[in-house]
Protein backbone atom coordinates (compact mmCIF):
# COMPACT_ATOMS: atom_id res chain seq x y z
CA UNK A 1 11.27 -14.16 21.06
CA UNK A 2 8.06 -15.19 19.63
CA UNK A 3 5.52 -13.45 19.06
CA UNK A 4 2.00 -12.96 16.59
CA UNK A 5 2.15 -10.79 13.74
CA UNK A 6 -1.06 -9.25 11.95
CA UNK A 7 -2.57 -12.53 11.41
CA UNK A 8 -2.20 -14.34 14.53
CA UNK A 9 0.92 -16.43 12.91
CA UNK A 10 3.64 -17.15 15.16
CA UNK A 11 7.27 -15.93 14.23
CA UNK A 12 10.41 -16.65 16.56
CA UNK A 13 11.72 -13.36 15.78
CA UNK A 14 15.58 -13.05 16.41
CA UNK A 15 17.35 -11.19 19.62
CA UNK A 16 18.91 -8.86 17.03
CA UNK A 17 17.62 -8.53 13.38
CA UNK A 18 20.46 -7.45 11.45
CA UNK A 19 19.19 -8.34 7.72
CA UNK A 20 15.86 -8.07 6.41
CA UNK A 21 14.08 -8.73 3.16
CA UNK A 22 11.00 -7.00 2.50
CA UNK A 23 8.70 -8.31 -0.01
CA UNK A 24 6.22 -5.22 -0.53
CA UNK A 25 7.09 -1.42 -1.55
CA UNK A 26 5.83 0.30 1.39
CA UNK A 27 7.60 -2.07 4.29
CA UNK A 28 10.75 -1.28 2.30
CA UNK A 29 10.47 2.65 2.29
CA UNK A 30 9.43 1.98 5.92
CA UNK A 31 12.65 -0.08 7.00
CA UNK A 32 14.56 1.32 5.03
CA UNK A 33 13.79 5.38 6.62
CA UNK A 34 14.40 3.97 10.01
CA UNK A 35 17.57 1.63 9.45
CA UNK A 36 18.94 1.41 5.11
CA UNK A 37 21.51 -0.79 6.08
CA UNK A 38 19.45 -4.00 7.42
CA UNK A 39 17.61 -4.48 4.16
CA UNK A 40 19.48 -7.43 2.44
CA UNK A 41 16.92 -7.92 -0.08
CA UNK A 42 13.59 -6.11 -1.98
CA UNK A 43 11.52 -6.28 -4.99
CA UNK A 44 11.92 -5.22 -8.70
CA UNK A 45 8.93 -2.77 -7.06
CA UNK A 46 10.46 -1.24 -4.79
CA UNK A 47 11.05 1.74 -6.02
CA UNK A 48 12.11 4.35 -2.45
CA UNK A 49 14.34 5.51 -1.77
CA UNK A 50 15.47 5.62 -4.62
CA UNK A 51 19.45 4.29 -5.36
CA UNK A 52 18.26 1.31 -3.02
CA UNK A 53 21.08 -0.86 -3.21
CA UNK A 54 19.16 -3.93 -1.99
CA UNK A 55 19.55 -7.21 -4.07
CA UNK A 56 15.96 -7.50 -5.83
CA UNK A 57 14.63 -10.89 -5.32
CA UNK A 58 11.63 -10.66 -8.33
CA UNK A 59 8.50 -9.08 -7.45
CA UNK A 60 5.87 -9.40 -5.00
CA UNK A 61 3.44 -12.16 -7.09
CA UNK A 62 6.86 -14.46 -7.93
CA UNK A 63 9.48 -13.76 -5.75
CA UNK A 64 12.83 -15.72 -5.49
CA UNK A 65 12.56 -18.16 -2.79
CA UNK A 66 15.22 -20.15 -2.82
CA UNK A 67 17.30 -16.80 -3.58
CA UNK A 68 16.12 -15.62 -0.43
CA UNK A 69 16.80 -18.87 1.43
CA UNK A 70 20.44 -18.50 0.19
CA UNK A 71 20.54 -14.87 1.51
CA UNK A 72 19.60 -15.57 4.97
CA UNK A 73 17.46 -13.06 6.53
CA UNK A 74 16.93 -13.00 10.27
CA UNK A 75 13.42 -11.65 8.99
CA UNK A 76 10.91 -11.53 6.11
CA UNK A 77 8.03 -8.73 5.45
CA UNK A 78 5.29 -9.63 3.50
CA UNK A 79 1.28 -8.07 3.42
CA UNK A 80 -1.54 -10.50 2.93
CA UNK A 81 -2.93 -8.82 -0.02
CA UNK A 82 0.32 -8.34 -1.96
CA UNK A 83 2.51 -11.57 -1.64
CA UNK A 84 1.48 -15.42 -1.97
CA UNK A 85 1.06 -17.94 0.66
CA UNK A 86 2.79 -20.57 -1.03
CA UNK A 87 5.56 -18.89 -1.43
CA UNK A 88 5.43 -17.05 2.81
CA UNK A 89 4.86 -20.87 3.67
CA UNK A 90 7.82 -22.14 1.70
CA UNK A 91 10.06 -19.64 3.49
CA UNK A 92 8.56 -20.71 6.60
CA UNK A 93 9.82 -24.24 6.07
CA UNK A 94 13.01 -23.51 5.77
CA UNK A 95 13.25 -21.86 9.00
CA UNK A 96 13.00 -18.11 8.66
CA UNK A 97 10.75 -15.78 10.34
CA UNK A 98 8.06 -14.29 7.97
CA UNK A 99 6.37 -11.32 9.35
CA UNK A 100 2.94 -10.77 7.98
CA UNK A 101 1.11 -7.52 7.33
CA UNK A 102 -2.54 -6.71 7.46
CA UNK A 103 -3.77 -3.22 6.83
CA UNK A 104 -7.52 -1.79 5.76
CA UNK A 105 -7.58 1.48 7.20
CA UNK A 106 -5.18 4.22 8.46
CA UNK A 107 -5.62 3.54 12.31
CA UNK A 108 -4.79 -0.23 11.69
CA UNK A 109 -1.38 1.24 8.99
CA UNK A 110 -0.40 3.01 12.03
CA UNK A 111 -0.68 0.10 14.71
CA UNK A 112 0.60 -2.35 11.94
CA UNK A 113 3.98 -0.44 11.25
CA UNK A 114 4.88 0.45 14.82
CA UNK A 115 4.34 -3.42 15.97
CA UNK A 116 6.42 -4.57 12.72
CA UNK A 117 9.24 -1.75 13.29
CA UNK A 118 9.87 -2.34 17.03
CA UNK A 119 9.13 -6.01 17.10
CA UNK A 120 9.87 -7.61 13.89
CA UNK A 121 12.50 -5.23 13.07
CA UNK A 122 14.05 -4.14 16.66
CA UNK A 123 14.14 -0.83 15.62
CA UNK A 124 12.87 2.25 17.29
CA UNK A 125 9.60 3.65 17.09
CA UNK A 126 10.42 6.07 14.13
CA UNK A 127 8.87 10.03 14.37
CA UNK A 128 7.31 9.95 11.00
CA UNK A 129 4.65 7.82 12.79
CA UNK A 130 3.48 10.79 14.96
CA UNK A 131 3.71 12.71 12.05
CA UNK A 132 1.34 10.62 10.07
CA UNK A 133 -0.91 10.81 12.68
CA UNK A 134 -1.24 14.47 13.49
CA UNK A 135 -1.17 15.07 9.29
CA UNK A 136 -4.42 12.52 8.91
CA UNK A 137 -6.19 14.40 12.04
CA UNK A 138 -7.24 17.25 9.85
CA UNK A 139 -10.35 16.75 8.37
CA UNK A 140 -11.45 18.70 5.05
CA UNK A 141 -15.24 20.19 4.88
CA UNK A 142 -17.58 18.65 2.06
CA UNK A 143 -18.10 15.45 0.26
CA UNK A 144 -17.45 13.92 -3.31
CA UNK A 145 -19.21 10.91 -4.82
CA UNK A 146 -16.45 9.33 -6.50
CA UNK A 147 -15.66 6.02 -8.34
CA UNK A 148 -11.42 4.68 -8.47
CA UNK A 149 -10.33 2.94 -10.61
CA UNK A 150 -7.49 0.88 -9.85
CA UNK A 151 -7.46 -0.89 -13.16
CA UNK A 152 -8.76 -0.99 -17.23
CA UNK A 153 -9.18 -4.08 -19.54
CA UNK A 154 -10.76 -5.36 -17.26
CA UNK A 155 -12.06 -2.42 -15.20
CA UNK A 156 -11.58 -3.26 -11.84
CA UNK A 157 -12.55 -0.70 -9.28
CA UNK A 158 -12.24 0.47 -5.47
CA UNK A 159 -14.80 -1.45 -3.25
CA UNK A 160 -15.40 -2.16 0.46
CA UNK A 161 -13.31 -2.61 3.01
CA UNK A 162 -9.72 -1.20 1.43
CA UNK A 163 -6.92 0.95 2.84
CA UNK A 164 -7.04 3.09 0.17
CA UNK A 165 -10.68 4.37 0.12
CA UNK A 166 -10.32 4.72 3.71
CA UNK A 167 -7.68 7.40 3.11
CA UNK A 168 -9.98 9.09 0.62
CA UNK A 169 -12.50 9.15 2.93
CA UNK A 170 -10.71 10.78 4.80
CA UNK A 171 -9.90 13.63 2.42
CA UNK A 172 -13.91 14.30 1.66
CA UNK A 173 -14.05 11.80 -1.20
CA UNK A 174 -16.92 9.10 -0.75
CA UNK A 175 -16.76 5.39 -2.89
CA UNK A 176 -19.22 4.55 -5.09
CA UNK A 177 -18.74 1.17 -4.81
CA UNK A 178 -17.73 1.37 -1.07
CA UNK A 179 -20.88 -1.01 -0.39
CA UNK A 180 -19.57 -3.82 -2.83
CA UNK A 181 -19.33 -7.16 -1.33
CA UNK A 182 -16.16 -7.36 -2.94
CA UNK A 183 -13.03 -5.41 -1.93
CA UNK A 184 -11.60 -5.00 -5.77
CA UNK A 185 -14.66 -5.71 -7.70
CA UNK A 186 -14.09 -6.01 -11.41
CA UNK A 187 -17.24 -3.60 -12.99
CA UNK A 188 -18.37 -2.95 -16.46
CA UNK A 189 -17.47 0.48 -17.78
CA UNK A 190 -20.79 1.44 -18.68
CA UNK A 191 -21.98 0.56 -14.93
CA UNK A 192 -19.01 3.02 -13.64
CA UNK A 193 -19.78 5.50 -16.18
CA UNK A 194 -23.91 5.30 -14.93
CA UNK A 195 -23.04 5.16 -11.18
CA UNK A 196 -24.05 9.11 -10.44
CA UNK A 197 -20.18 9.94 -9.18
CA UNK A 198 -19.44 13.62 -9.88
CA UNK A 199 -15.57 12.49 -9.91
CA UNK A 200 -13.05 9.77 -11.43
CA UNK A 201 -10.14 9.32 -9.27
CA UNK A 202 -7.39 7.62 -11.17
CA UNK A 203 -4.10 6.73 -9.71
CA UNK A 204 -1.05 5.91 -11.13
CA UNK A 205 -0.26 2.27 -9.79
CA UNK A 206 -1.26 -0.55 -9.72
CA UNK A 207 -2.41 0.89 -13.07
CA UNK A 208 -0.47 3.68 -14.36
CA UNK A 209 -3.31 6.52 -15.27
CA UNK A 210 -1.86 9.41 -17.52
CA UNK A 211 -3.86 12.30 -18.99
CA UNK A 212 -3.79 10.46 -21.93
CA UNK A 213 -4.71 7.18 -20.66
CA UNK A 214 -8.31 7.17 -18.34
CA UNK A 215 -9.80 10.56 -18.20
CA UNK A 216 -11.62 10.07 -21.62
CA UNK A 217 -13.38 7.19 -20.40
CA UNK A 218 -15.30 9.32 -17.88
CA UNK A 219 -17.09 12.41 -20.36
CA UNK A 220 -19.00 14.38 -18.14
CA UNK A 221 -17.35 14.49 -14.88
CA UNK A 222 -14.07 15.39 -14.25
CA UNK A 223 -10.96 13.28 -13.49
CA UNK A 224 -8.30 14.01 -10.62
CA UNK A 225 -5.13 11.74 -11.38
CA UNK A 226 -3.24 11.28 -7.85
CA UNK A 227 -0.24 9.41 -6.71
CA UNK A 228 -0.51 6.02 -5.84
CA UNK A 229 2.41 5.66 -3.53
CA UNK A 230 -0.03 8.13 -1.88
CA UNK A 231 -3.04 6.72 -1.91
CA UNK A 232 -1.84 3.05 -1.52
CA UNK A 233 1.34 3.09 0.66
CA UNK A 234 1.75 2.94 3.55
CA UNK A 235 4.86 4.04 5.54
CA UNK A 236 6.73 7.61 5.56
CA UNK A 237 5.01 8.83 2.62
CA UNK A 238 1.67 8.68 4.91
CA UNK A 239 2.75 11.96 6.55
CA UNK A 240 2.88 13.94 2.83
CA UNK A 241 -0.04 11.95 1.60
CA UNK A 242 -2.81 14.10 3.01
CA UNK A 243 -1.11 17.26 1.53
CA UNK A 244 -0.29 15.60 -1.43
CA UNK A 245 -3.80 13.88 -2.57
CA UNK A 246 -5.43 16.92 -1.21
CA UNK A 247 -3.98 18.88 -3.91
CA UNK A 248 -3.91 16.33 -6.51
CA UNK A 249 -7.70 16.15 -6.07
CA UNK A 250 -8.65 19.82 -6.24
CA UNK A 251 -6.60 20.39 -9.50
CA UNK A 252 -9.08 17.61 -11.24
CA UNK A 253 -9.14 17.83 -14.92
CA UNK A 254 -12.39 19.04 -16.73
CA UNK A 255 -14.66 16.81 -18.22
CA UNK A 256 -14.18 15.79 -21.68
């Protein structure tokens, strides 16, 4: 069958999918809660459920290609932000389906992951969906001004337009930079440190904030460090996310 994935691309998707390799973290937890056996292949980054016993086929930026030519999958998963087209259009070529995620918010996480489950995968819609859904529905009273930094040396912060400040949004917590023409602008620290937020949310990936490692850079407002398979993933874990970065965020450390 063919049919459009988040981009519009066209992918002759198989009758029966019956191996899959997934080339982003989340779309691996994903397949891999509703069917462990079909995944043939994942990334050094793929890190749930743990004990995956998936070859790993490098990592999302330089993947194997021609190790996943050899293996064969009746379907690839990649995200537009995380994986290369070079490397989606060389696996094209050689005749496999590559399924294509794109995902900015939680409604279009949602919509994205039941359309590449059922479709791409030919699985059944899984539960954890609904779950997801009814967990995000809750809506917490105030507001925080908050800048997130996703990176150091360079700086490089949460701007406009990205799944995960949607998510914190969503949890009372508004972006400083949310108005940035850029999605992951790169800002000086002295810029974040004048920006008037009255919190520094610092997750652990893609840069891997520690107590030790981030807070200090902030003096004067305190720092809530929160889980970036949380904040940033998006699959299973979006049903404990709410919980989880709800409490993450209200036992912020003080300022230095």
């Amino acid at each position: 069958m063919e049919v459009s994935d988040d981009l519009g691309h066209r992918v002759s998707v198989p009758a029966e999918v019956a191996s899959i390799v997934s080339l982003v973290p989340s779309l691996t937890e994903a397949v891999a809660s509703c069917d462990l056996s079909l995944l043939a292949g994942a990334t050094k980054y793929c890190s749930h459920p743990p004990g995956l016993a998936a070859e790993r086929i490098g990592g999302t930026k330089n993947p194997d290609v021609r190790r996943i030519i050899e293996l064969g999958p009746d379907v690839v998963l990649a995200n537009e932000e995380e994986n290369r087209e070079p490397d989606l259009a060389a696996l094209r070529a050689a005749g496999i389906a590559v399924w294509v995620t794109r995902v900015r918010d939680l409604p279009e996480a949602l919509g994205s992951l039941e359309r590449m489950i059922t479709i791409a995968c030919r699985l059944p819609r899984p539960g954890w969906l609904d779950d997801a859904a009814q967990a995000w529905a809750r809506r917490p009273p105030g507001r925080r001004l908050a800048v997130i930094p996703i990176w150091r040396r360079p700086w490089m912060v949460l701007g406009s337009d990205t799944f995960a400040g949607d998510l914190l949004a969503r949890l009372g917590i508004a972006n400083v930079f949310a108005g940035h023409a850029e999605r992951y602008p790169r800002i000086d620290l002295g810029e974040l440190r004048d920006s008037g937020a009255d919190l520094a949310v610092l997750p652990d990936e893609p840069y891997l904030f520690t107590a030790d490692d981030g807070p200090e850079a902030f003096p004067g407002i305190p720092a809530a460090l929160v889980s970036g398979r949380h904040l940033t993933w998006y699959g299973p874990s979006l049903a404990d996310a709410p919980g989880v970065l709800s409490h993450q965020l209200s036992g912020e450390s003080q300022p230095p």
